[in-house]
PDB file of N, CA and C in Angstrom:
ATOM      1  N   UNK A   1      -4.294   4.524  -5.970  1.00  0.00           N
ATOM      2  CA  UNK A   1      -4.400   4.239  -4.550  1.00  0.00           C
ATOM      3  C   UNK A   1      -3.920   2.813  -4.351  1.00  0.00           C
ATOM      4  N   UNK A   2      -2.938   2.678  -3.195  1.00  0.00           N
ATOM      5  CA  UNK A   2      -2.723   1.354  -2.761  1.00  0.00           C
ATOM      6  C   UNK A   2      -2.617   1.130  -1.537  1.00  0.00           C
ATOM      7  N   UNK A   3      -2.622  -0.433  -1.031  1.00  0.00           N
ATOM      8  CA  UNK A   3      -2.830  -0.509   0.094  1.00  0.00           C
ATOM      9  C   UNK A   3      -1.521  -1.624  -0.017  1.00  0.00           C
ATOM     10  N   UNK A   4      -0.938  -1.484   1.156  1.00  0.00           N
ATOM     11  CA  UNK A   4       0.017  -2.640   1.551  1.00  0.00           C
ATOM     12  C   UNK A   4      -0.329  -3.436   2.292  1.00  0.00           C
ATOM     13  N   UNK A   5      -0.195  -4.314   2.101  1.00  0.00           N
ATOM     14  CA  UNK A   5      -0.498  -5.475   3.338  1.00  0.00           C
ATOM     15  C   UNK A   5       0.292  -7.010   3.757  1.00  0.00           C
ATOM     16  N   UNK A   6       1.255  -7.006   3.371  1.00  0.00           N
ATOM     17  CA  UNK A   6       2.170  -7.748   3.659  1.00  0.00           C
ATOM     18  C   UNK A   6       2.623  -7.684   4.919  1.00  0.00           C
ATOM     19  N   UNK A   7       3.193  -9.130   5.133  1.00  0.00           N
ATOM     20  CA  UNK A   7       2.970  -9.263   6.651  1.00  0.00           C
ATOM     21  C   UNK A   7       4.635  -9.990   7.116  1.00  0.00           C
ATOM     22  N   UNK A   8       5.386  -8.757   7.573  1.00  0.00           N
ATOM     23  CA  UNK A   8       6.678  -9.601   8.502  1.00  0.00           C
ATOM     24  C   UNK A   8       6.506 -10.443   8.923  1.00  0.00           C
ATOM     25  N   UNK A   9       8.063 -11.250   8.901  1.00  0.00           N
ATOM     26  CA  UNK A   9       8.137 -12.447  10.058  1.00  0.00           C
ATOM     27  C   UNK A   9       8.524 -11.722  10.895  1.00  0.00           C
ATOM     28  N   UNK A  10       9.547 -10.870  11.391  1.00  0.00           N
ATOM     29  CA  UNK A  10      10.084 -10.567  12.518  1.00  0.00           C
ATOM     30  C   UNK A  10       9.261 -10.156  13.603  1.00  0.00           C
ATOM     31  N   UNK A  11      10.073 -10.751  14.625  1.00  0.00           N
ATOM     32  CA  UNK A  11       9.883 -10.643  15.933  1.00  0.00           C
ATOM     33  C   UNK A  11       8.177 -11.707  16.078  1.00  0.00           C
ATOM     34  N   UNK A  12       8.040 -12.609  15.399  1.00  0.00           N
ATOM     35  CA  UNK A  12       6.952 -13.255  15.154  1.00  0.00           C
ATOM     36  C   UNK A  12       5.656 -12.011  14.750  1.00  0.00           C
ATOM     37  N   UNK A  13       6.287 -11.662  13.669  1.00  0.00           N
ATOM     38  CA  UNK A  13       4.938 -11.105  12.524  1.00  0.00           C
ATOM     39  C   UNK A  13       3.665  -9.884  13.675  1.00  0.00           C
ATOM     40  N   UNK A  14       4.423  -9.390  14.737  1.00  0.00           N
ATOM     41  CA  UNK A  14       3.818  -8.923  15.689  1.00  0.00           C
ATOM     42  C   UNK A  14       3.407  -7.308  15.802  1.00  0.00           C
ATOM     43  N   UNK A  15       4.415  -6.509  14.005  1.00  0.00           N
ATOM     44  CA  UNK A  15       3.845  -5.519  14.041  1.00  0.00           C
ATOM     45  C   UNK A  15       3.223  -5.812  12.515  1.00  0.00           C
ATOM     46  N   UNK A  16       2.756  -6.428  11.840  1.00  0.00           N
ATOM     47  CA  UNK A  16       1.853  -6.409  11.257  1.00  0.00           C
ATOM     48  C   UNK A  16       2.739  -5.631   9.363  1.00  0.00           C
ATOM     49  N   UNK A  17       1.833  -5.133   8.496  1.00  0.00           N
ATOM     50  CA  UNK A  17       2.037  -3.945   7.804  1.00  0.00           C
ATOM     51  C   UNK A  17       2.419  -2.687   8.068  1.00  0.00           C
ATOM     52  N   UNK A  18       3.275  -2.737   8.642  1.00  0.00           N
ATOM     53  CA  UNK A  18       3.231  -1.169   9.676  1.00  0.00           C
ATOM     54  C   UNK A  18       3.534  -0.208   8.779  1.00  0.00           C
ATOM     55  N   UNK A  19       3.303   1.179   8.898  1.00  0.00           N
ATOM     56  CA  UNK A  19       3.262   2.449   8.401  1.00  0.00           C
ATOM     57  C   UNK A  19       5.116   2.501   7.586  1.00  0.00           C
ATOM     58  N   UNK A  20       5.056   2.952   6.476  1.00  0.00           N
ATOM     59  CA  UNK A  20       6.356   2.518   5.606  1.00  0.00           C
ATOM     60  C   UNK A  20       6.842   1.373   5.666  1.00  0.00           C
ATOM     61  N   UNK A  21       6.477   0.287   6.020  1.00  0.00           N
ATOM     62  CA  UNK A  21       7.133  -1.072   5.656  1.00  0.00           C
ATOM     63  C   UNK A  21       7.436  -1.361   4.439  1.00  0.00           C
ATOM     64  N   UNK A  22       6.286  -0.517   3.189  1.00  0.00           N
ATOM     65  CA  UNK A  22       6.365  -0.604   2.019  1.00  0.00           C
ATOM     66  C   UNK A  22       7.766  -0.358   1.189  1.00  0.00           C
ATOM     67  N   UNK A  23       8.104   0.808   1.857  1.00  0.00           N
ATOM     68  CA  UNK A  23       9.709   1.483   0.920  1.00  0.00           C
ATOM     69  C   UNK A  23      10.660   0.971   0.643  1.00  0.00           C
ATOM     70  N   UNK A  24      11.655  -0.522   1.281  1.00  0.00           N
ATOM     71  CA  UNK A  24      12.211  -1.086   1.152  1.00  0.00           C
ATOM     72  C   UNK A  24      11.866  -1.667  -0.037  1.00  0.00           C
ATOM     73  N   UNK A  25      10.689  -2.157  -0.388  1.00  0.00           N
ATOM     74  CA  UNK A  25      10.161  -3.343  -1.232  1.00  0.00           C
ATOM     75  C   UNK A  25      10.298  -2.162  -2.769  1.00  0.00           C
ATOM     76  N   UNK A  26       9.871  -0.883  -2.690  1.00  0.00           N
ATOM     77  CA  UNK A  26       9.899   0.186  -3.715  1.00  0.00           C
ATOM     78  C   UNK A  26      10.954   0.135  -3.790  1.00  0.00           C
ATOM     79  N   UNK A  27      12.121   0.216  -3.018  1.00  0.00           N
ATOM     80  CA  UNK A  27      13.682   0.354  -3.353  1.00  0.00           C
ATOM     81  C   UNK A  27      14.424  -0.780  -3.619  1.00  0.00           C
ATOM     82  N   UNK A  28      14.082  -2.025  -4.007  1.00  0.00           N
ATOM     83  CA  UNK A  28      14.444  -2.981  -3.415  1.00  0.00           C
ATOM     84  C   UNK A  28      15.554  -3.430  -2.452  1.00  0.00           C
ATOM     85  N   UNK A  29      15.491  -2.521  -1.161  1.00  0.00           N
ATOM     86  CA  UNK A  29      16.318  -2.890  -0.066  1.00  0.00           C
ATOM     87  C   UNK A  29      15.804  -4.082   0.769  1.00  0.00           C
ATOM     88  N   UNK A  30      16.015  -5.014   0.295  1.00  0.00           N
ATOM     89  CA  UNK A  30      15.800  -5.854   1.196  1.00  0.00           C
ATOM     90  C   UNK A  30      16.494  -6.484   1.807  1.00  0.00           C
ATOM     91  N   UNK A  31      16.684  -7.176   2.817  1.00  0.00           N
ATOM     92  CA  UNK A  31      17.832  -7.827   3.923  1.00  0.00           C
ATOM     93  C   UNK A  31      18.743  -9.186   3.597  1.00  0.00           C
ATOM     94  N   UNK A  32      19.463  -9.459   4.146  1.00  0.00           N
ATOM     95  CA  UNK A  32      19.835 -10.270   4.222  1.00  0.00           C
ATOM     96  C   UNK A  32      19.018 -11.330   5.290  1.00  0.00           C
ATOM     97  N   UNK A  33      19.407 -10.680   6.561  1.00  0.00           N
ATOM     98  CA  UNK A  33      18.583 -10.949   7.768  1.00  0.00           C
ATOM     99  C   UNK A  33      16.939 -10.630   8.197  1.00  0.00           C
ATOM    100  N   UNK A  34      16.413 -11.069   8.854  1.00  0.00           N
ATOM    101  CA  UNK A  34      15.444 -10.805   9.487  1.00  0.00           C
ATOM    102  C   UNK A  34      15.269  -9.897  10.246  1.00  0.00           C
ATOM    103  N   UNK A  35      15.014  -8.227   9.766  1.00  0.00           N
ATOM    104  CA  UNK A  35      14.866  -6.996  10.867  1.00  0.00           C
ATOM    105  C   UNK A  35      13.098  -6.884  10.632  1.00  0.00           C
ATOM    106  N   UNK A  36      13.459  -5.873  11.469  1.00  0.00           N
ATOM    107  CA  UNK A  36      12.297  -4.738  11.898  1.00  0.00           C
ATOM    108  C   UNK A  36      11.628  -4.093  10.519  1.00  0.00           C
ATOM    109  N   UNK A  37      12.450  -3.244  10.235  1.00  0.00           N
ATOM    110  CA  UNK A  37      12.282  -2.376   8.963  1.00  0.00           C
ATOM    111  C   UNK A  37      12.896  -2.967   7.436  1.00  0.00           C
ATOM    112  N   UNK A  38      13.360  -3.777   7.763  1.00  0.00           N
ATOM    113  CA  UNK A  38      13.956  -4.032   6.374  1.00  0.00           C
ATOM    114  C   UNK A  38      13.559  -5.347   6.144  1.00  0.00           C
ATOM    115  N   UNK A  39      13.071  -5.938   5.484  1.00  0.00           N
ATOM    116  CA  UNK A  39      12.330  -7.469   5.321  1.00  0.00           C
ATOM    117  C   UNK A  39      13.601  -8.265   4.540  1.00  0.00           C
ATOM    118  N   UNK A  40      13.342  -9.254   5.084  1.00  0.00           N
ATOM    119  CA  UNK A  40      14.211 -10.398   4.483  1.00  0.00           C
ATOM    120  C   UNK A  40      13.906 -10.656   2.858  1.00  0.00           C
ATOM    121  N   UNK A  41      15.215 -10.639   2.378  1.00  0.00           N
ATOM    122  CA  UNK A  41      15.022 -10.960   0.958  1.00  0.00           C
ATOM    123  C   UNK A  41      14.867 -12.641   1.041  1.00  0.00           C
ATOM    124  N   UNK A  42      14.034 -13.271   0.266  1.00  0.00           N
ATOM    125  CA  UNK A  42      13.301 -14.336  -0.155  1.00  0.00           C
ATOM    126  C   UNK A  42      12.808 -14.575  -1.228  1.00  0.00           C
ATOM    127  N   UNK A  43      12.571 -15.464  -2.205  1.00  0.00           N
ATOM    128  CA  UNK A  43      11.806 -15.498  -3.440  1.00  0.00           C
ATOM    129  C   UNK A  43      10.411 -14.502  -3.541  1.00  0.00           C
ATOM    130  N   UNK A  44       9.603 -14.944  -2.418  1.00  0.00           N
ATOM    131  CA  UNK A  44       8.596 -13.897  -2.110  1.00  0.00           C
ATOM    132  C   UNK A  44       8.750 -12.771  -1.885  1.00  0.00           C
ATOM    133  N   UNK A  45       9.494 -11.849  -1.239  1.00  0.00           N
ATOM    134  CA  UNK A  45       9.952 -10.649  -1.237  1.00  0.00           C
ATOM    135  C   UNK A  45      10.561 -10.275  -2.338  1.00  0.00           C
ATOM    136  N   UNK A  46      11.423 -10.995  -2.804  1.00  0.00           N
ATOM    137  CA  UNK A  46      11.912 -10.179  -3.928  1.00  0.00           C
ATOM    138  C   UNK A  46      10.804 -10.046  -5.473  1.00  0.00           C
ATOM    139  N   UNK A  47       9.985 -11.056  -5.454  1.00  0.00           N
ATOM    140  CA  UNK A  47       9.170 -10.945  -6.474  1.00  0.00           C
ATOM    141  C   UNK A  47       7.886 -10.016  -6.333  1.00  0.00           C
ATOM    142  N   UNK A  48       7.201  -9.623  -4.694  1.00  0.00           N
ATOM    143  CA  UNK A  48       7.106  -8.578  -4.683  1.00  0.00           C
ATOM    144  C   UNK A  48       7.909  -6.849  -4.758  1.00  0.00           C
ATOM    145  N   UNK A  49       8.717  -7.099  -4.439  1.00  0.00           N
ATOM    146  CA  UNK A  49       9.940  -5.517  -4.489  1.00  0.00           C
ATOM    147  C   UNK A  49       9.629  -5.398  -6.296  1.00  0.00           C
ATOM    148  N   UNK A  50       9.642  -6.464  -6.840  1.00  0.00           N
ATOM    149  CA  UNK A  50      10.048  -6.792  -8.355  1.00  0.00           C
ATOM    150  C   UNK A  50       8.845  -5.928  -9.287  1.00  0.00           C
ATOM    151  N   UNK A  51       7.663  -6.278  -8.414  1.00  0.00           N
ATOM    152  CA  UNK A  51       6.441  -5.939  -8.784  1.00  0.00           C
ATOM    153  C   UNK A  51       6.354  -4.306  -8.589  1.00  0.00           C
ATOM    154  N   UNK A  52       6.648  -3.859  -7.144  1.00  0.00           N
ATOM    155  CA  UNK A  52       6.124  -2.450  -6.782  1.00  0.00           C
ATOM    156  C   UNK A  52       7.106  -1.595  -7.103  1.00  0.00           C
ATOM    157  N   UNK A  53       8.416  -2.234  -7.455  1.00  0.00           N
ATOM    158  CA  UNK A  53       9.416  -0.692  -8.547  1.00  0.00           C
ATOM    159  C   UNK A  53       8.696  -0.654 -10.031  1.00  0.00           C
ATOM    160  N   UNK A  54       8.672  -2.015 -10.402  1.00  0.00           N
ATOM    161  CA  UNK A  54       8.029  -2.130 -11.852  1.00  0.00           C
ATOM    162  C   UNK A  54       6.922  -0.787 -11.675  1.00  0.00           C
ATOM    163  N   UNK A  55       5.537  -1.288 -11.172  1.00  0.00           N
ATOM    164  CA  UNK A  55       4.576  -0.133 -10.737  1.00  0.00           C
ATOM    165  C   UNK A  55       5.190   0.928 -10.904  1.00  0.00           C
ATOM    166  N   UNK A  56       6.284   1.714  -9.694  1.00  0.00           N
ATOM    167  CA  UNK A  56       6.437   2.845  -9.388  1.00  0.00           C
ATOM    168  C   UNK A  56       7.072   3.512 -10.796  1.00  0.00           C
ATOM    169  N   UNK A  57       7.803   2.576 -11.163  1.00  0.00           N
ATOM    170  CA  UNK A  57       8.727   3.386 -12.618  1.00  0.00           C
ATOM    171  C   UNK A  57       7.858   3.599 -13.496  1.00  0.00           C
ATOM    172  N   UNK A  58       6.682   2.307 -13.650  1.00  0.00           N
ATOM    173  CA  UNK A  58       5.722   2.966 -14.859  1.00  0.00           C
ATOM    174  C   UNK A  58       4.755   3.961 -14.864  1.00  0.00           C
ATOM    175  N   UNK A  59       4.297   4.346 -13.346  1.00  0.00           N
ATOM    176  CA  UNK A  59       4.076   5.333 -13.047  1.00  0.00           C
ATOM    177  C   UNK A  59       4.849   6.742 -12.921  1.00  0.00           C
ATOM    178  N   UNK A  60       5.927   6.598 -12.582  1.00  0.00           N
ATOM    179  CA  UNK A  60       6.754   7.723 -13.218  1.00  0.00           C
ATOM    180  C   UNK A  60       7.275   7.999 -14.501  1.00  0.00           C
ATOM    181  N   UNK A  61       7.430   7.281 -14.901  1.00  0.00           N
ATOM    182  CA  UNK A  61       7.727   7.363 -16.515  1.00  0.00           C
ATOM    183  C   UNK A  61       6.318   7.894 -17.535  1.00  0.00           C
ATOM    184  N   UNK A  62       4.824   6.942 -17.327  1.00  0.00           N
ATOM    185  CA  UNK A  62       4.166   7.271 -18.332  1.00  0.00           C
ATOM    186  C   UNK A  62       2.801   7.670 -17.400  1.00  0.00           C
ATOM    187  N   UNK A  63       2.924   8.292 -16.029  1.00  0.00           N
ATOM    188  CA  UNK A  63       2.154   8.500 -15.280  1.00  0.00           C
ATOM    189  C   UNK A  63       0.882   7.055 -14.717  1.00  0.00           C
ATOM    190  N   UNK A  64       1.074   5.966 -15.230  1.00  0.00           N
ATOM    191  CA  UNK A  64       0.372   4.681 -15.025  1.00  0.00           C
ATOM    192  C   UNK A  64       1.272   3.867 -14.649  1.00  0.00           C
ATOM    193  N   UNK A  65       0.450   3.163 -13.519  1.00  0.00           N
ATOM    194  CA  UNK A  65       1.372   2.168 -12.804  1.00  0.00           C
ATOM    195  C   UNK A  65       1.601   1.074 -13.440  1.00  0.00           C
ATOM    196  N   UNK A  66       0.225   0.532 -14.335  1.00  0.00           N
ATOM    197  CA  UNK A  66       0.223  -0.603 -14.903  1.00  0.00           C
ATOM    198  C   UNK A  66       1.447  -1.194 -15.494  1.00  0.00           C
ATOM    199  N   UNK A  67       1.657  -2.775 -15.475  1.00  0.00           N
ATOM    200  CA  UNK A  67       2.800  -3.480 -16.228  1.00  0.00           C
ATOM    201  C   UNK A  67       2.069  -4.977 -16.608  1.00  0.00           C
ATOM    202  N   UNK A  68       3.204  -5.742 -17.240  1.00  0.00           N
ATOM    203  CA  UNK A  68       1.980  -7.087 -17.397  1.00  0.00           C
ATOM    204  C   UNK A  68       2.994  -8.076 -16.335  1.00  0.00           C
ATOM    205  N   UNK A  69       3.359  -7.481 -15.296  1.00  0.00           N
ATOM    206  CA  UNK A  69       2.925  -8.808 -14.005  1.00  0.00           C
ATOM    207  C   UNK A  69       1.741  -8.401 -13.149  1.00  0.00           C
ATOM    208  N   UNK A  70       1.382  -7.758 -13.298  1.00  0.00           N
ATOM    209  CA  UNK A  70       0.093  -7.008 -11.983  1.00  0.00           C
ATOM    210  C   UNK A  70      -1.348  -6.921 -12.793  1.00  0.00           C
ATOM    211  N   UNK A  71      -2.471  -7.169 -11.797  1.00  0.00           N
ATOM    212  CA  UNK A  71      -3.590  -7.370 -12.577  1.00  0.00           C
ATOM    213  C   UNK A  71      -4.095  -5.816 -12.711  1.00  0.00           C
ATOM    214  N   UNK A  72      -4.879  -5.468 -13.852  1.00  0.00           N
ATOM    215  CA  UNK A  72      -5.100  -4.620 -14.475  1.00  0.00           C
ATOM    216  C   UNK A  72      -5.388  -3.178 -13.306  1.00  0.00           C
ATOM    217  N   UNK A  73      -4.764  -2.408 -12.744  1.00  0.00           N
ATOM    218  CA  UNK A  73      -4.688  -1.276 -11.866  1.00  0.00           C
ATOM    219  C   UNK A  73      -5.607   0.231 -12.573  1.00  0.00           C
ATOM    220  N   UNK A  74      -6.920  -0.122 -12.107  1.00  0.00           N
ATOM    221  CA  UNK A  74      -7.704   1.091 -12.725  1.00  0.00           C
ATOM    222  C   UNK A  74      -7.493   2.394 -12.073  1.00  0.00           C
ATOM    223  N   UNK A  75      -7.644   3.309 -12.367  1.00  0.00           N
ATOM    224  CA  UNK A  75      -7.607   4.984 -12.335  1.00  0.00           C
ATOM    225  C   UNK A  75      -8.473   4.965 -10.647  1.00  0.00           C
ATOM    226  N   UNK A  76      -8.103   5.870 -10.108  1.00  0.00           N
ATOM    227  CA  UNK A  76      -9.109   5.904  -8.835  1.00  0.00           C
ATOM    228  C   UNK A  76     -10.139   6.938  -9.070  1.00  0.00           C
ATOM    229  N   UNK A  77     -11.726   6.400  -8.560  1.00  0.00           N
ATOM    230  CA  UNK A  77     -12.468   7.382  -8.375  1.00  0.00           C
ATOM    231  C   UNK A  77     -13.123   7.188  -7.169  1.00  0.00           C
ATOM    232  N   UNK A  78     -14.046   8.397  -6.752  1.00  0.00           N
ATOM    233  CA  UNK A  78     -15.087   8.284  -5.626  1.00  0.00           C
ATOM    234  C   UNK A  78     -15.770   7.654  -5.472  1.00  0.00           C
ATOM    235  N   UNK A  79     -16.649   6.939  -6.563  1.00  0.00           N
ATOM    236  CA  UNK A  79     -17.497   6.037  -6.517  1.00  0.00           C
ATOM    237  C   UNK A  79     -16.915   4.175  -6.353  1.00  0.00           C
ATOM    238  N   UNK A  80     -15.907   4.262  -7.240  1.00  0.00           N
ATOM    239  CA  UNK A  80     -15.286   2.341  -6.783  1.00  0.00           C
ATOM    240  C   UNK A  80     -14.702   2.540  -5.411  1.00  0.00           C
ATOM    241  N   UNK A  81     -13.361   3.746  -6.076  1.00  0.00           N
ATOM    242  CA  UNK A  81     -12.892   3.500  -4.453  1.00  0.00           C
ATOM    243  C   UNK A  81     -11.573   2.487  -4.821  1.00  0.00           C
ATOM    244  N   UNK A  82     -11.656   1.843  -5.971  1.00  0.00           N
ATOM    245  CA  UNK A  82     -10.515   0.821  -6.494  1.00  0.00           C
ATOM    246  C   UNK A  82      -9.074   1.081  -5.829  1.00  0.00           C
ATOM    247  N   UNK A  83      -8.683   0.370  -5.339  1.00  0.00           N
ATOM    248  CA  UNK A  83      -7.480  -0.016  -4.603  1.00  0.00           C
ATOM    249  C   UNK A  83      -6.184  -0.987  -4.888  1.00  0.00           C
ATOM    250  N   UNK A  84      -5.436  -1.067  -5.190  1.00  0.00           N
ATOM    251  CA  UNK A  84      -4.647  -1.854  -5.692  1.00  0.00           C
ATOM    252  C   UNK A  84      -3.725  -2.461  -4.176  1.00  0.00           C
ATOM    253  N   UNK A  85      -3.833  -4.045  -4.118  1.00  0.00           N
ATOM    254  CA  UNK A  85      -3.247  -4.492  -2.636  1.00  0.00           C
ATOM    255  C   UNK A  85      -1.705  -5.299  -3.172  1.00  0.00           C
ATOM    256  N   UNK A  86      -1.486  -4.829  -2.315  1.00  0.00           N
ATOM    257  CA  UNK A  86      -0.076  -5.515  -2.594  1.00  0.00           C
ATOM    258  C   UNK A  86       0.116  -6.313  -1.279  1.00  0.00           C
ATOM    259  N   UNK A  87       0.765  -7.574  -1.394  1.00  0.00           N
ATOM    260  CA  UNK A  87       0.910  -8.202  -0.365  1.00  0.00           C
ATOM    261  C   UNK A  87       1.107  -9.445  -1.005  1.00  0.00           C
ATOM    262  N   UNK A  88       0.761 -10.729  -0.034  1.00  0.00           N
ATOM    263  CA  UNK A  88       1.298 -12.195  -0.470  1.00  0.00           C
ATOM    264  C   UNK A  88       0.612 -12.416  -2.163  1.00  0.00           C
ATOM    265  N   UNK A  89      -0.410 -11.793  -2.188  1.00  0.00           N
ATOM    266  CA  UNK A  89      -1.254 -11.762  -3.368  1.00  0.00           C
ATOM    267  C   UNK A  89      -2.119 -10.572  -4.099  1.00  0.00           C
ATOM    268  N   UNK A  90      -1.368 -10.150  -4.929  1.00  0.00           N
ATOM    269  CA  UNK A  90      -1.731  -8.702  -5.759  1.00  0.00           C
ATOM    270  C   UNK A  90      -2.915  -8.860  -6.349  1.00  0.00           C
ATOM    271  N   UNK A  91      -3.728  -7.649  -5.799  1.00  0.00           N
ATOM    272  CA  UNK A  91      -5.121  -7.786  -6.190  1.00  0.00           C
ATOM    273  C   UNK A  91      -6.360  -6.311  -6.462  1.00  0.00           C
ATOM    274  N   UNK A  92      -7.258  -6.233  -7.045  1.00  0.00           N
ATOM    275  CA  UNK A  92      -7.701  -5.173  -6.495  1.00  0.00           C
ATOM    276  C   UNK A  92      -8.565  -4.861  -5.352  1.00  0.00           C
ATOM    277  N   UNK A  93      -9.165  -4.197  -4.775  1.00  0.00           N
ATOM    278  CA  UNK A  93      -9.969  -4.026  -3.296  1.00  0.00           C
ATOM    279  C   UNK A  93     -11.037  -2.559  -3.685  1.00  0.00           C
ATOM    280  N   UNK A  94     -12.332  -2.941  -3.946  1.00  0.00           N
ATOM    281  CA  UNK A  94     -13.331  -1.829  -4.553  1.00  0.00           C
ATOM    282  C   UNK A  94     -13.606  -1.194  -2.534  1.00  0.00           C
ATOM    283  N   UNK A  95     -13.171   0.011  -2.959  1.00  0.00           N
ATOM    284  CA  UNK A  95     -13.690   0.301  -1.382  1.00  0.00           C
ATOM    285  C   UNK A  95     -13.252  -0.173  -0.070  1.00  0.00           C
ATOM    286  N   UNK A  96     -11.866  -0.224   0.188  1.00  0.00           N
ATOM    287  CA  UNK A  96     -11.235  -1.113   1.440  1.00  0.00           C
ATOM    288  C   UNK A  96     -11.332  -0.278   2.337  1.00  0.00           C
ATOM    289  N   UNK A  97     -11.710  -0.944   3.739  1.00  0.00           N
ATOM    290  CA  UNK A  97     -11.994  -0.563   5.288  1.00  0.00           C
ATOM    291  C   UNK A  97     -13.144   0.421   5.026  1.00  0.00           C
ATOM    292  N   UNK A  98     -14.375   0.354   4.015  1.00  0.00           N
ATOM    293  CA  UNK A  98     -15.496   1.245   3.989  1.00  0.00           C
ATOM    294  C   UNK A  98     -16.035   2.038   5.388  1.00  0.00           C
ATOM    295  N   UNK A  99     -16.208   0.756   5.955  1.00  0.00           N
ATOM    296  CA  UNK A  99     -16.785   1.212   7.703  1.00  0.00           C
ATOM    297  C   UNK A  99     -15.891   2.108   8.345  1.00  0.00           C
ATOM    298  N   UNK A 100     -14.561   2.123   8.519  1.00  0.00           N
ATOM    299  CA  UNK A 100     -13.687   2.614   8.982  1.00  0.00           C
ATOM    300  C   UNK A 100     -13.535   3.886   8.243  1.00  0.00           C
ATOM    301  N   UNK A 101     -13.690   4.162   7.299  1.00  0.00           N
ATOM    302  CA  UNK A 101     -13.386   5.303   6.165  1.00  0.00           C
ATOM    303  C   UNK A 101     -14.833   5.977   6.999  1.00  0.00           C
ATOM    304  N   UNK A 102     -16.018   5.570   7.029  1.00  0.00           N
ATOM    305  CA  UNK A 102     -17.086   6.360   7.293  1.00  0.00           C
ATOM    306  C   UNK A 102     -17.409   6.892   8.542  1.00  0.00           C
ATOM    307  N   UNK A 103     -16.964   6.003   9.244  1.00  0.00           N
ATOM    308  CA  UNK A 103     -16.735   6.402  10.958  1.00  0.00           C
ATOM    309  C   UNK A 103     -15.934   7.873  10.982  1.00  0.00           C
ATOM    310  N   UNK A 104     -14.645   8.228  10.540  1.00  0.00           N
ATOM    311  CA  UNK A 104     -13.904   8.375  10.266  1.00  0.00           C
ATOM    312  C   UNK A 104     -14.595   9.893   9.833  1.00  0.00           C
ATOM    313  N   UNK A 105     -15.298   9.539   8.399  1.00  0.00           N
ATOM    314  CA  UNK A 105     -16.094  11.043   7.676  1.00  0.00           C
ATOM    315  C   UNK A 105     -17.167  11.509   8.515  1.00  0.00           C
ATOM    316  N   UNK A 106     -18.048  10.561   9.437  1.00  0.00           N
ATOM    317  CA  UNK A 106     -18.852  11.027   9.792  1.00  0.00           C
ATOM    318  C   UNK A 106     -18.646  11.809  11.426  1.00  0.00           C
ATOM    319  N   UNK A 107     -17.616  11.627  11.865  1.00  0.00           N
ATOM    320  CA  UNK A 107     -17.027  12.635  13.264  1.00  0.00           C
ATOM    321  C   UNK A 107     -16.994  14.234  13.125  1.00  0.00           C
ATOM    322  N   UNK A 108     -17.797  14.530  13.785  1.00  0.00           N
ATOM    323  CA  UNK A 108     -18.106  15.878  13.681  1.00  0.00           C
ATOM    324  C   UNK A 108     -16.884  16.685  14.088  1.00  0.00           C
ATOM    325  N   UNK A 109     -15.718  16.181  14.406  1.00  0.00           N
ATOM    326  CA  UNK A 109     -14.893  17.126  15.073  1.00  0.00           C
ATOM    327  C   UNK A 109     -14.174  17.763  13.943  1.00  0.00           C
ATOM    328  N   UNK A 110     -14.318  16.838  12.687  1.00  0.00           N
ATOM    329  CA  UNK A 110     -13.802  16.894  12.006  1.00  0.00           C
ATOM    330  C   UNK A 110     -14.404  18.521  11.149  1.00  0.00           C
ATOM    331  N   UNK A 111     -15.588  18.423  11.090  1.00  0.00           N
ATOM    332  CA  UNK A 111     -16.146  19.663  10.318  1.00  0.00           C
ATOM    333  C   UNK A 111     -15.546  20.561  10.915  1.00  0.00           C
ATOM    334  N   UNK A 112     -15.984  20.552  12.611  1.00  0.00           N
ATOM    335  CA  UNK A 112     -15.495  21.804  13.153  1.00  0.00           C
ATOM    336  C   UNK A 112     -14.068  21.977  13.455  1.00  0.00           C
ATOM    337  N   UNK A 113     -12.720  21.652  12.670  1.00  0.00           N
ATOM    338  CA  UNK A 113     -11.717  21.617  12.825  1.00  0.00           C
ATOM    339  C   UNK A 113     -11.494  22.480  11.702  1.00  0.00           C
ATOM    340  N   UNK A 114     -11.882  21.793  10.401  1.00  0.00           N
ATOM    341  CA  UNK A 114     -11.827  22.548   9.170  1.00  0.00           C
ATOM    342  C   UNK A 114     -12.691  23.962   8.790  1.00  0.00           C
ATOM    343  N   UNK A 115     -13.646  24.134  10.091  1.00  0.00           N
ATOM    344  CA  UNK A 115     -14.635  25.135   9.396  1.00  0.00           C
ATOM    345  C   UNK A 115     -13.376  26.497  10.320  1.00  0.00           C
ATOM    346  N   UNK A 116     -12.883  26.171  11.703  1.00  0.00           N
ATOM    347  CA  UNK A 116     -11.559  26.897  12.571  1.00  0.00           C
ATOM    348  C   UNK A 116     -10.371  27.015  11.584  1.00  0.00           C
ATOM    349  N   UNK A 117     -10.190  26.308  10.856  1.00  0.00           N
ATOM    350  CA  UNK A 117      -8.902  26.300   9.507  1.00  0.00           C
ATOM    351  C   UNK A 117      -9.508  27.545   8.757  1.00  0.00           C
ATOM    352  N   UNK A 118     -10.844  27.379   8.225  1.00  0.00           N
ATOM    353  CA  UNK A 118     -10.967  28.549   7.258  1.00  0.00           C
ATOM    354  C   UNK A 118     -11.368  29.607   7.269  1.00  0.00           C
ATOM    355  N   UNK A 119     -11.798  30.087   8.845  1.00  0.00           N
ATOM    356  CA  UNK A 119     -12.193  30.992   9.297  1.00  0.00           C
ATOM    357  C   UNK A 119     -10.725  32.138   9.275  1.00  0.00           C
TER     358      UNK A 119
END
C-alpha cells in the first residue's frame, strides 16, 4: 500500500496530490516545463521518479518493492495498516487518514448497497 503525497508547483500548488499525479514519476516522464499533469523534472523529482520505478521494478521482478534507497517497506496487514508515503520525504504511515477510513466503513449505505449486489 502507498500513498502519494507530493505536492505540484503548478498553477501555485493549487491541486494538491491529485488522483494519478503519481504515474509520470513511475514512468519517469517528467517535464521539462511546469504543467498540470506532468511535473517538472528537478533534482527532487527526478530522485523521487528514481525511487518509485526502483520500487515498482522490484516489485515486479521479485514481487517486493523493497530496494536500499527507501526505508524498509513492510508487507500490508489489517492490523498496522503500514503505508509506504512517497513524497518530499519517503516514509512509512501505520494507519493513514484512520478517521476518514472509519467514517467511510461505518455508513450504512454502504451495507445496504452490497447486501442489493448479492441478492
Amino acid at each position: 500500500m502507498y500513498l502519494f503525497s507530493w505536492q505540484p508547483t503548478f498553477a501555485g500548488g493549487i491541486y494538491g496530490a491529485m488522483h494519478g499525479l503519481e504515474i509520470p514519476f513511475v514512468f519517469g516522464r517528467l517535464s521539462e516545463e511546469d504543467r498540470a499533469f506532468t511535473p517538472k523534472r528537478t533534482k527532487e523529482t527526478e530522485i523521487l521518479s528514481a525511487n518509485m520505478m526502483k520500487a515498482w521494478t522490484s516489485f515486479a521482478q521479485n514481487s517486493n518493492p523493497n530496494h536500499y534507497d527507501i526505508p524498509d517497506w513492510p508487507c500490508y496487514d489489517n492490523k498496522k495498516r503500514s503505508t509506504f508515503v512517497f513524497g518530499n520525504e519517503l516514509y512509512i504511515w501505520e494507519d493513514p487518514l484512520k478517521k476518514e477510513r472509519e467514517m467511510w466503513n461505518n455508513m450504512t449505505i454502504w451495507k445496504n448497497f452490497f447486501k442489493r449486489i448479492k441478492s
